[in-house]
Protein backbone atom coordinates (compact mmCIF):
# COMPACT_ATOMS: atom_id res chain seq x y z
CA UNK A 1 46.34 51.60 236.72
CA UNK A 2 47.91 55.25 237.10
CA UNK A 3 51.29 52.89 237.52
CA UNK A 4 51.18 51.10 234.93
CA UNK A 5 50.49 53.79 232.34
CA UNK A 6 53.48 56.12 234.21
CA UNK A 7 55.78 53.08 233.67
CA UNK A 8 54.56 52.83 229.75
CA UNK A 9 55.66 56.50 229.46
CA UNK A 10 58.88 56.05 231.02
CA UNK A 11 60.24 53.16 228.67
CA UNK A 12 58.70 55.36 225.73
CA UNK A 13 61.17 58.47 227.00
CA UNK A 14 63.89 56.32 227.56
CA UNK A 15 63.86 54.66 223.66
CA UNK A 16 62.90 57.96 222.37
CA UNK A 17 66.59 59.10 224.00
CA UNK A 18 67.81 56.26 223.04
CA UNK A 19 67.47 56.29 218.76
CA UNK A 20 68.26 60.33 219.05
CA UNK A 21 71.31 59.31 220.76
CA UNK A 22 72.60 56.58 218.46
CA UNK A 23 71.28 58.53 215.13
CA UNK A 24 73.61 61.58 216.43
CA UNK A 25 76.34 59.23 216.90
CA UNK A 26 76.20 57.11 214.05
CA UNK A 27 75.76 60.63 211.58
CA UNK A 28 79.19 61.83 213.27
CA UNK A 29 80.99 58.56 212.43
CA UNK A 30 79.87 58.96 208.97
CA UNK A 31 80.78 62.81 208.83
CA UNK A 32 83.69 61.71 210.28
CA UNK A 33 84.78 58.91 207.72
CA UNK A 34 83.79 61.14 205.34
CA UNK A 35 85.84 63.67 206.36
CA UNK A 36 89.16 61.38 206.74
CA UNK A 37 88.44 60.06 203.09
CA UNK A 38 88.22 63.03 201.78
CA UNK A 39 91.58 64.85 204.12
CA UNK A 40 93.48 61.57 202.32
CA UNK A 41 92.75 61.87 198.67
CA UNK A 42 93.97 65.32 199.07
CA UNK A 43 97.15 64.82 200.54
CA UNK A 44 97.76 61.57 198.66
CA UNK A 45 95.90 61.65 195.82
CA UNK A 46 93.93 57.82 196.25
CA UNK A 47 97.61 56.41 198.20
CA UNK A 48 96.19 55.91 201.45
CA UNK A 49 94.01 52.72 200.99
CA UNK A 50 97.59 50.87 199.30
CA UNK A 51 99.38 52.26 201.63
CA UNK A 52 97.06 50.08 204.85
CA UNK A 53 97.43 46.89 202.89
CA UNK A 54 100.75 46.55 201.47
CA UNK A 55 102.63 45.13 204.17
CA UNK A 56 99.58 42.08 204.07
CA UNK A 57 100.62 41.43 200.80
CA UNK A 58 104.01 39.83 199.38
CA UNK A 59 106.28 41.92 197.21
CA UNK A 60 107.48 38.65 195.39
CA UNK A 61 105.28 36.45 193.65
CA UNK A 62 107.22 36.01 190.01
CA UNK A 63 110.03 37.01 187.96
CA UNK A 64 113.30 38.76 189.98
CA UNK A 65 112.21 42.58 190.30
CA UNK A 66 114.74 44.77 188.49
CA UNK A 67 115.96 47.88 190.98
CA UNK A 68 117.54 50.28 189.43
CA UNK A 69 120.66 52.13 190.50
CA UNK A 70 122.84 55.22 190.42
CA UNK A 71 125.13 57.40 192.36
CA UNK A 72 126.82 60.60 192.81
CA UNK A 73 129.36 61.33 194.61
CA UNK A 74 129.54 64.69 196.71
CA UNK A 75 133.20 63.91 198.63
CA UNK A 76 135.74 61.64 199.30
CA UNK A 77 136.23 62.61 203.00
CA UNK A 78 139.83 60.62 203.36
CA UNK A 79 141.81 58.11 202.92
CA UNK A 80 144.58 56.20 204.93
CA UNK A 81 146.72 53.97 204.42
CA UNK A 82 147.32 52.97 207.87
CA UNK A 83 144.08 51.34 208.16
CA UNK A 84 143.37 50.68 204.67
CA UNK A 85 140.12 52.41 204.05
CA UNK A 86 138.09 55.35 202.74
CA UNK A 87 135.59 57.46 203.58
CA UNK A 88 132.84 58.44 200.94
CA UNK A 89 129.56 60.86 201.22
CA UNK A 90 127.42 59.86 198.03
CA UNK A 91 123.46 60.25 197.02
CA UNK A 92 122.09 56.56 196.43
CA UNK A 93 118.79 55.89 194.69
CA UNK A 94 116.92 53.16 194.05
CA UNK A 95 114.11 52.75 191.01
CA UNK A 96 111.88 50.13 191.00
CA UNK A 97 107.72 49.64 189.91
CA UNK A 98 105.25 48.55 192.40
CA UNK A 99 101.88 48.45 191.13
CA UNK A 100 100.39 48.89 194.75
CA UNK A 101 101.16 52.28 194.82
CA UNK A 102 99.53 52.92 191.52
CA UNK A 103 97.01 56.03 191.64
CA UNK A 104 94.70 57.84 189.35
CA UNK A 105 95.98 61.09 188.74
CA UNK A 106 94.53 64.26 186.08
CA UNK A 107 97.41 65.82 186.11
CA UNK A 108 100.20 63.28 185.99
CA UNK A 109 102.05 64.75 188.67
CA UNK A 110 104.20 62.72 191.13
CA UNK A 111 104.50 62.53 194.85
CA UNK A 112 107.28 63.28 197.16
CA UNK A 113 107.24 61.98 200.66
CA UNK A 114 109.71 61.88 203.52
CA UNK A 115 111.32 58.94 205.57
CA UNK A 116 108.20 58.20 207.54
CA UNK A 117 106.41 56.87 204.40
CA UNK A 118 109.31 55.16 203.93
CA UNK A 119 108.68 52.98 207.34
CA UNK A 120 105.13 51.65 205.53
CA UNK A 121 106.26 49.97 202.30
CA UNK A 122 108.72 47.67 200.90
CA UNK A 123 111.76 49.08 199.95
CA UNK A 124 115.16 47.10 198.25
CA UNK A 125 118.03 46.09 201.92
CA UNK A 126 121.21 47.66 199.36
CA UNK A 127 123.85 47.30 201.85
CA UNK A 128 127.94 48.06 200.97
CA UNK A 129 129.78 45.35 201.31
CA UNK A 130 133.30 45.28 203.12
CA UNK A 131 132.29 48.67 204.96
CA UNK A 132 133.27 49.35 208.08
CA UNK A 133 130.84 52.46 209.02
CA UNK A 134 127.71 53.44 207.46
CA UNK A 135 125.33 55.91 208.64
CA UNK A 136 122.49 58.11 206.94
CA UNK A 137 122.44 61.64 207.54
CA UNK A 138 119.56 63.05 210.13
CA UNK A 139 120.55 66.66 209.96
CA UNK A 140 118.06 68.30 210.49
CA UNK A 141 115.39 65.32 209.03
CA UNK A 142 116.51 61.80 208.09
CA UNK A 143 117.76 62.28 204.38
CA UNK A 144 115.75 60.39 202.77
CA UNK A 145 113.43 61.24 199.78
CA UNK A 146 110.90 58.69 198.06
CA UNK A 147 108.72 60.19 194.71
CA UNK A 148 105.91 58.01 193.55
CA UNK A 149 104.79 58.64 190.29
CA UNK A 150 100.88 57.64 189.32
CA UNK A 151 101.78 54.04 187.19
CA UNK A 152 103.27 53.01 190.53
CA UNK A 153 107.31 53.73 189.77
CA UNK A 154 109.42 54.67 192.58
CA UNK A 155 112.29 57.00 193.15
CA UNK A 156 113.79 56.53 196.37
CA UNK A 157 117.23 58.77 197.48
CA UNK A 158 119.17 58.66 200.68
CA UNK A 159 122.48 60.38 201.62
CA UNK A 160 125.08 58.37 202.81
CA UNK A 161 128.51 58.59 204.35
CA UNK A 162 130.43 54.66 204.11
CA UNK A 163 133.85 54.05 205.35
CA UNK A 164 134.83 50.75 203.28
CA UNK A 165 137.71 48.72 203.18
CA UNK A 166 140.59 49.18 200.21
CA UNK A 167 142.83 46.92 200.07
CA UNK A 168 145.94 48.72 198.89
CA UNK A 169 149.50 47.82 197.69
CA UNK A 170 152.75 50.12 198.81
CA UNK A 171 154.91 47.89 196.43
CA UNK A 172 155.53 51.09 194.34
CA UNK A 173 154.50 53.90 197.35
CA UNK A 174 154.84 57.07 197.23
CA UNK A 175 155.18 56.57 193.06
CA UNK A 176 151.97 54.47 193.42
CA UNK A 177 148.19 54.11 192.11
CA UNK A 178 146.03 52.77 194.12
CA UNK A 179 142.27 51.02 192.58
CA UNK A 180 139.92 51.31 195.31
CA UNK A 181 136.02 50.26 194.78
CA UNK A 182 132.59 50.46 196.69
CA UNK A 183 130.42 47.69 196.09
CA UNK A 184 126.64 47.43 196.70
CA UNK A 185 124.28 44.48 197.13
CA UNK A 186 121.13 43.12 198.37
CA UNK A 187 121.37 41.29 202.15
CA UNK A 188 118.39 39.15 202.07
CA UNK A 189 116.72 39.17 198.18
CA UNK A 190 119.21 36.60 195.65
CA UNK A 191 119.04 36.79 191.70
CA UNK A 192 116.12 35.02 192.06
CA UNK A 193 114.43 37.43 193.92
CA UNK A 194 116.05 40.76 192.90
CA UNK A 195 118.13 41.88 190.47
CA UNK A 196 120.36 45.17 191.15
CA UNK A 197 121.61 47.10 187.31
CA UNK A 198 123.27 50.11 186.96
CA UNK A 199 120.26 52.34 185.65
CA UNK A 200 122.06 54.06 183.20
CA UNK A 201 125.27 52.36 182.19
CA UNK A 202 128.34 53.96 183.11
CA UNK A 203 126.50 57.12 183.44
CA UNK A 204 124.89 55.98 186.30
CA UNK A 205 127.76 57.28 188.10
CA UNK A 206 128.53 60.90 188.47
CA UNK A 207 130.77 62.94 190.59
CA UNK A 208 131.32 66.15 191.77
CA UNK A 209 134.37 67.98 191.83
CA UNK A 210 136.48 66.35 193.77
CA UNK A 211 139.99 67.71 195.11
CA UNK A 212 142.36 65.81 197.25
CA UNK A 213 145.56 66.81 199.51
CA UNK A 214 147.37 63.60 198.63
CA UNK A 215 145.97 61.63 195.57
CA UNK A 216 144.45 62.74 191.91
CA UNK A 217 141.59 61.04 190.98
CA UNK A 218 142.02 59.62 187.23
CA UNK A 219 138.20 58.40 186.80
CA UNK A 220 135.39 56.76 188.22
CA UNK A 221 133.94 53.55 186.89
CA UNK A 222 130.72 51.79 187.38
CA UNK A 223 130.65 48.16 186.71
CA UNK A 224 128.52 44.96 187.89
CA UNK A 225 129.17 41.26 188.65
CA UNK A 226 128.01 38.43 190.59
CA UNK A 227 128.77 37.11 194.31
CA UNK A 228 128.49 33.18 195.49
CA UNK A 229 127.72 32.58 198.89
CA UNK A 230 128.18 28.68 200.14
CA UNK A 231 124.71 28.70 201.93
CA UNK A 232 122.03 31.10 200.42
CA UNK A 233 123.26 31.13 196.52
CA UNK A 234 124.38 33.92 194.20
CA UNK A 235 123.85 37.86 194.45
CA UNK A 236 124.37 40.75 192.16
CA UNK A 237 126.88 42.71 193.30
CA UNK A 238 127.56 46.57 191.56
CA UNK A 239 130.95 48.15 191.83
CA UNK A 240 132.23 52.05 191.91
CA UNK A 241 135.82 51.94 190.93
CA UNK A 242 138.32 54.63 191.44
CA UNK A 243 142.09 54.97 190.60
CA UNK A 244 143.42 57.12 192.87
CA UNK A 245 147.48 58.65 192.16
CA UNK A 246 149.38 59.62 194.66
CA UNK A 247 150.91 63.36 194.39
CA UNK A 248 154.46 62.72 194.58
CA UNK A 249 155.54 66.37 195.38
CA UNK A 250 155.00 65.89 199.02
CA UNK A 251 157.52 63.17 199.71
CA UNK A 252 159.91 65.21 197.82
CA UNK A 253 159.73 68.14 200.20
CA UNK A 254 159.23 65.78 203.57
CA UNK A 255 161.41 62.52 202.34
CA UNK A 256 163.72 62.27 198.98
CA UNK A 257 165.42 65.98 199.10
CA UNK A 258 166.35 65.60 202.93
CA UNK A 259 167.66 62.07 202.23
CA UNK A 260 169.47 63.40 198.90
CA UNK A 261 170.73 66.46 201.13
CA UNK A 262 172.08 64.47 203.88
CA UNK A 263 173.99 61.79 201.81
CA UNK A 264 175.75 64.96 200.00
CA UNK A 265 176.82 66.07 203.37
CA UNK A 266 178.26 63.03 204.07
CA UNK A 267 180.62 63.55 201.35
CA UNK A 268 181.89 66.75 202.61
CA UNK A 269 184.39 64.48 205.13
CA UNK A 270 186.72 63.46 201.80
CA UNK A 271 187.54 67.13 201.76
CA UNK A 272 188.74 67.55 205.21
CA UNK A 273 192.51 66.32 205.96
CA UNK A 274 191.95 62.66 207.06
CA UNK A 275 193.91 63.66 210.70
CA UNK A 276 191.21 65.99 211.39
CA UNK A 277 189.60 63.29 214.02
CA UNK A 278 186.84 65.01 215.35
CA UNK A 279 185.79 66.63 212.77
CA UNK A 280 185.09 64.22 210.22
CA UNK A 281 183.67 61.90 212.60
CA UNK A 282 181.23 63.96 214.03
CA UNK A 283 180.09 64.67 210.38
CA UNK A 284 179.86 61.47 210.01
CA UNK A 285 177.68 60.69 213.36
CA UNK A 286 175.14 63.20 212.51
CA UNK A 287 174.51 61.97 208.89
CA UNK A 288 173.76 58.85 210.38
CA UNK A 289 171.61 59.94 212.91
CA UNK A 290 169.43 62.22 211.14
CA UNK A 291 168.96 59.38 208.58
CA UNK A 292 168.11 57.11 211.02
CA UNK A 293 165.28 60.08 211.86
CA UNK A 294 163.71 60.20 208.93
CA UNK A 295 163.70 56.69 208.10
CA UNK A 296 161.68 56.08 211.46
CA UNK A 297 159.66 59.30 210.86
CA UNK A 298 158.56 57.38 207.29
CA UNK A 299 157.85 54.15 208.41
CA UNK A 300 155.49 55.63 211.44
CA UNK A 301 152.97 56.82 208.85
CA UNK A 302 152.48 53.75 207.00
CA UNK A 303 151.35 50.53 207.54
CA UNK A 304 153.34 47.27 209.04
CA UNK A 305 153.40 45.67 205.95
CA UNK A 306 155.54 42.21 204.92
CA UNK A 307 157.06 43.64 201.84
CA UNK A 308 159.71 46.13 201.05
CA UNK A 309 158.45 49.72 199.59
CA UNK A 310 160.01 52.13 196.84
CA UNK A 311 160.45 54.74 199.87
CA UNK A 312 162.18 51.78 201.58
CA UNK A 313 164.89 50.83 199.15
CA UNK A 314 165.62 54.81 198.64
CA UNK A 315 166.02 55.31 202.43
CA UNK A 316 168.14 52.58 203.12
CA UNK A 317 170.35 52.43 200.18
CA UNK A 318 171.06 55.92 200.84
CA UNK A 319 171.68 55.00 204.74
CA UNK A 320 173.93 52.79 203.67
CA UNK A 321 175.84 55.37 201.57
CA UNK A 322 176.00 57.69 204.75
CA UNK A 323 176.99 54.76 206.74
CA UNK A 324 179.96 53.50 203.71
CA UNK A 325 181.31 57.39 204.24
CA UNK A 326 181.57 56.43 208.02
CA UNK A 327 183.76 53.42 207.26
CA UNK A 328 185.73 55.17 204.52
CA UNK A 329 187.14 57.43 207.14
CA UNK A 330 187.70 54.48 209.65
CA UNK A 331 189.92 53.08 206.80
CA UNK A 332 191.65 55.67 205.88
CA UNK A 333 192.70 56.64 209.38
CA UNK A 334 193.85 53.11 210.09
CA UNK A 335 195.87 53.35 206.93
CA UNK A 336 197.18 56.40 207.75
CA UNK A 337 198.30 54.88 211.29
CA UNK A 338 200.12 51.88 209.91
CA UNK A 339 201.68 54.16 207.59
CA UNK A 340 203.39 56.24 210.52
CA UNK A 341 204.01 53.59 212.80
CA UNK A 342 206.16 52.00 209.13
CA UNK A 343 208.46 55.39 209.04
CA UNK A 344 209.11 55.34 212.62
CA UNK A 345 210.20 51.80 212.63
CA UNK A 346 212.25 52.86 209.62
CA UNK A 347 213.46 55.85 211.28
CA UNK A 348 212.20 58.22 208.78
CA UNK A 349 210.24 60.29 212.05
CA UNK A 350 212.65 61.34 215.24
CA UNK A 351 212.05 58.83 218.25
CA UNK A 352 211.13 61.93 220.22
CA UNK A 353 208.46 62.52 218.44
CA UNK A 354 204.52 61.51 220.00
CA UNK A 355 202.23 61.63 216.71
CA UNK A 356 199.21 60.61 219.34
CA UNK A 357 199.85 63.30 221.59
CA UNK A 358 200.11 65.65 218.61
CA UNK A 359 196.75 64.03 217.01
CA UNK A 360 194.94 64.69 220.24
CA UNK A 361 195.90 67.98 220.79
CA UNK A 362 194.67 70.13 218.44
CA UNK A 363 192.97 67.01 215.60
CA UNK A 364 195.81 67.41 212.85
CA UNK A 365 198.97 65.48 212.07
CA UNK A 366 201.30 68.44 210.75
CA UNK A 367 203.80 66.97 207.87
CA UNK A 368 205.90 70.37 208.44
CA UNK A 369 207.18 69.39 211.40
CA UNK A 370 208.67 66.18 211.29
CA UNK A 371 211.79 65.87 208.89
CA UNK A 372 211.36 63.10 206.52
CA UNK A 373 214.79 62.01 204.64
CA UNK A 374 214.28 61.34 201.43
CA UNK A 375 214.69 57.94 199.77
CA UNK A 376 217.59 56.77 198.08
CA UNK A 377 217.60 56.78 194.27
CA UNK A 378 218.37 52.81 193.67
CA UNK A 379 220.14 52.49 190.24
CA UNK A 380 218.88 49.18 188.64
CA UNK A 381 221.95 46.54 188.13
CA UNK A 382 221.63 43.69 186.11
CA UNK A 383 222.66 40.23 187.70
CA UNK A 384 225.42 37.71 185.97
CA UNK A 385 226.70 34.84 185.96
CA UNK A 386 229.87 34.62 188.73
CA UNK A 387 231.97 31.58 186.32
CA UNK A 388 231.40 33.91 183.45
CA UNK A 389 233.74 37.03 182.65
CA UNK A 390 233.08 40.21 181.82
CA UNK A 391 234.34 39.62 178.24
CA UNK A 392 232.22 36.18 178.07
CA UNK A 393 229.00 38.19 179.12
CA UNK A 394 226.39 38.73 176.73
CA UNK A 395 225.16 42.10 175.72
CA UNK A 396 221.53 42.29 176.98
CA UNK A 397 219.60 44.78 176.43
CA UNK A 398 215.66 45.38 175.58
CA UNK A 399 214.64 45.61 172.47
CA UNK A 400 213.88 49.83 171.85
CA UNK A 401 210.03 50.67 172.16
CA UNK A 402 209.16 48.17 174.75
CA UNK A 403 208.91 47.71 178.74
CA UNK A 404 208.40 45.19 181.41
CA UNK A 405 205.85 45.14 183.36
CA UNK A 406 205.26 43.12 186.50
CA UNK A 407 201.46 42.82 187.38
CA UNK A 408 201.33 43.82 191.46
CA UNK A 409 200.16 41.07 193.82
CA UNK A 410 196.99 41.70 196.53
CA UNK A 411 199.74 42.37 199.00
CA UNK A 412 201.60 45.03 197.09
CA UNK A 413 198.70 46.66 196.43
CA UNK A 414 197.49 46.67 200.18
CA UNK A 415 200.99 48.37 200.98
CA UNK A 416 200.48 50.86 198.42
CA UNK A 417 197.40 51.52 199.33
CA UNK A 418 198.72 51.74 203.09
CA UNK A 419 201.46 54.42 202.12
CA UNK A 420 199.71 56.45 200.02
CA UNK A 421 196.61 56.65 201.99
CA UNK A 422 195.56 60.30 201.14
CA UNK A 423 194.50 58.06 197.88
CA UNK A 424 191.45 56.69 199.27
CA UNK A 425 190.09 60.19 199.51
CA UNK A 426 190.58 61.28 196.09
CA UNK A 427 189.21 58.01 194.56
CA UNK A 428 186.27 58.40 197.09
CA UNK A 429 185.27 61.65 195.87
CA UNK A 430 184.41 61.06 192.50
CA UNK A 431 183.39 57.03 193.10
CA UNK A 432 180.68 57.50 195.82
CA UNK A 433 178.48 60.84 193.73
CA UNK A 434 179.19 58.59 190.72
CA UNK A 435 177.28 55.26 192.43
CA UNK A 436 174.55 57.94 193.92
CA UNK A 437 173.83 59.10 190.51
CA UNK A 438 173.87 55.94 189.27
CA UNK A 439 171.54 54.48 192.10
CA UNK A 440 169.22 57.49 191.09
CA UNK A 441 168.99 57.40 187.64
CA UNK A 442 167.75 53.50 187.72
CA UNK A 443 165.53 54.23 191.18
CA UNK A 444 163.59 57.22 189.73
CA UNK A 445 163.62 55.14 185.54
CA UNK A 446 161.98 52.03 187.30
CA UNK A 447 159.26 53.57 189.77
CA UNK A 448 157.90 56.75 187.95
């Protein structure tokens, strides 16, 4: 009997613990819940019960939603042409309206977040199309900002630096401009699901301001379009154009007054004597060579492209003036060879005489020293007629006020040309600056 009523008391005890225990536990879970509702609304403001369910529901269930765009521009990091690309730091934001993230609010205040809200909702997959390198900057957070406003519209910023392609022509380089663009569109969402606008029109794109060692940017431009593709169907597609020109003073210090400089010193060789050997050809060496320099310098900074460039047809054309003064000397000392091997076959120069040895003694062929007879005054006769006499001969004679002239053949010419070879370095003097002008004045008319 005394067990029985022991073992009554000992189940009382242990319920008795039991519904103190679970009352206590029970009473924290609902101070607890309390207290987490409560920590939420304040930070928040009514966002954390969205927040759990909007990745169970679907973003798209009508009508395309519109996402808003615009960008500044903080740099233009580079450009090069070797690889045909740029490098751009710019602020992108997006604005759109989800009605999820709606919230009641007294004071009709936003609220800013950071990128690990960012991780919990949907947000619009703008990629930049023909890019080659994209990052966001994490320095010291991720930059990334996303403002919700209480009627549920969205502002969400990141900071990006993009290295996209340009595809640029050097028909015209260095007097060139150059229209590069960045273009922006959706990966996965079509026109059907999303549809990307410039927020504000063309002033959806500002700039900073922006100073470059090699171009001068002319204007931005923000425009809009549409891209097919075969399999998944058509995209919008935003643009941000720049014209970029190219500062032209640098190639005139580092290209076009070297060239000009070196094809001028080519011409100094008409105004040595043409038996000066090694002197004019050495000039003439070294022109060539240093042109060859700088042409090779030139084309190791750009591109291999197919076609031929403005700086191309002003370095070689003025190559090939160096190169003609190379070959102007080369005929004129041939000339002036056949011309002294002619007077010693005539006898005009003594037999004793070596004009090689002379020549490559000191480099000069001295006139002073070789006695040169003069030539015979020939007194013009006129021919008659041997059965006629001198009384049956006709006075002929031209009529007063006129002359005959006999036009020169090719071969006459050549043997003028041959004795009088100190000729081809006067008419060279004032032909080849009068072609380089020439070349000039239609180069620098056509390309600037």
């Amino acid at each position: 009997m005394k067990v029985d009523v022991l073992t009554c008391m000992a189940l009382a005890a242990a319920s008795l613990v039991a519904m103190v225990t679970c009352g206590r536990s029970s009473g924290r879970r609902k101070n607890k819940e309390v207290f987490l509702g409560e920590n939420s609304k304040f930070k928040f403001g009514g966002l954390e019960e969205s927040i759990k369910s909007i990745n169970s529901k679907l973003m798209f269930s009508g009508a395309a939603i519109p996402v808003g765009i615009d960008v500044q521009v903080e740099s233009i990091d580079s450009i090069s042409e070797v690889n045909m690309d740029f490098t751009m730091t710019l602020y992108l934001r997006h604005y759109w309206k989800d009605e999820r993230l709606a919230f009641p609010s007294r004071n009709n205040q936003s609220r800013t977040f950071d990128s690990r809200l960012v991780k919990k909702i949907w947000v619009p997959d703008v990629f930049f199309v023909h890019s080659k390198r994209s990052f966001i900057h994490d320095t010291t957070m991720e930059n990334i900002m996303l403002r919700v406003y209480p009627d549920g519209n969205i502002l969400y910023s990141v900071r990006v630096t993009v290295t996209a392609l340009c595809s640029m022509d050097f028909s015209s380089f260095p007097l060139d401009t150059q229209n590069c663009s960045l273009e922006l569109e959706s990966y996965a969402y079509n026109e059907n699901d999303l549809m990307l606008y410039w927020k504000n029109g063309n002033d959806s794109l500002r700039t900073d301001e922006i100073v470059l060692s090699q171009f001068f940017i002319e204007h931005f431009q923000a425009s809009s379009g549409l891209a097919f593709y075969s399999s998944t169907g058509w995209y919008n597609r935003l643009f941000i154009n720049f014209i970029l020109r190219r500062h032209i003073f640098f190639f005139m210090l580092q290209t076009y007054f070297p060239t000009m400089l070196m094809v001028v010193l080519s011409w100094v060789s008409f105004w040595i004597d043409r038996r000066a050997v090694p002197a004019r050809v050495s000039l003439g060496i070294t022109t060539v060579l240093t042109m060859s320099t700088i042409i090779t310098g030139v084309s190791s900074s750009m591109p291999q492209v197919s076609y031929v460039k403005a700086v191309d047809i002003y370095l070689w054309t003025s190559f090939l003036f160096v190169f003609l003064s190379v070959i102007e000397y080369a005929a004129v000392n041939y000339c002036t060879t056949l011309e002294e091997m002619r007077k010693m076959k005539r006898g005009k120069i003594p037999s004793t005489f070596n004009a090689s040895q002379a020549m490559a003694f000191d480099g000069c062929f001295h006139d002073n020293d070789i006695e040169l007879t003069p030539f015979s005054r020939v007194t013009p006769t006129l021919t008659s007629d041997p059965l006629t006499t001198p009384a049956q001969t006709p006075d002929i004679r031209p009529t007063e006020g006129t002359r005959l002239r006999r036009q020169r053949s090719v071969r006459e010419n050549v043997d003028l040309l041959v004795s009088n070879s100190y000729m081809i370095d006067s008419y060279s003097r004032l032909a080849f600056p009068l072609s380089y002008l020439l070349f000039n004045t239609i180069y620098w008319c056509l390309y600037s």
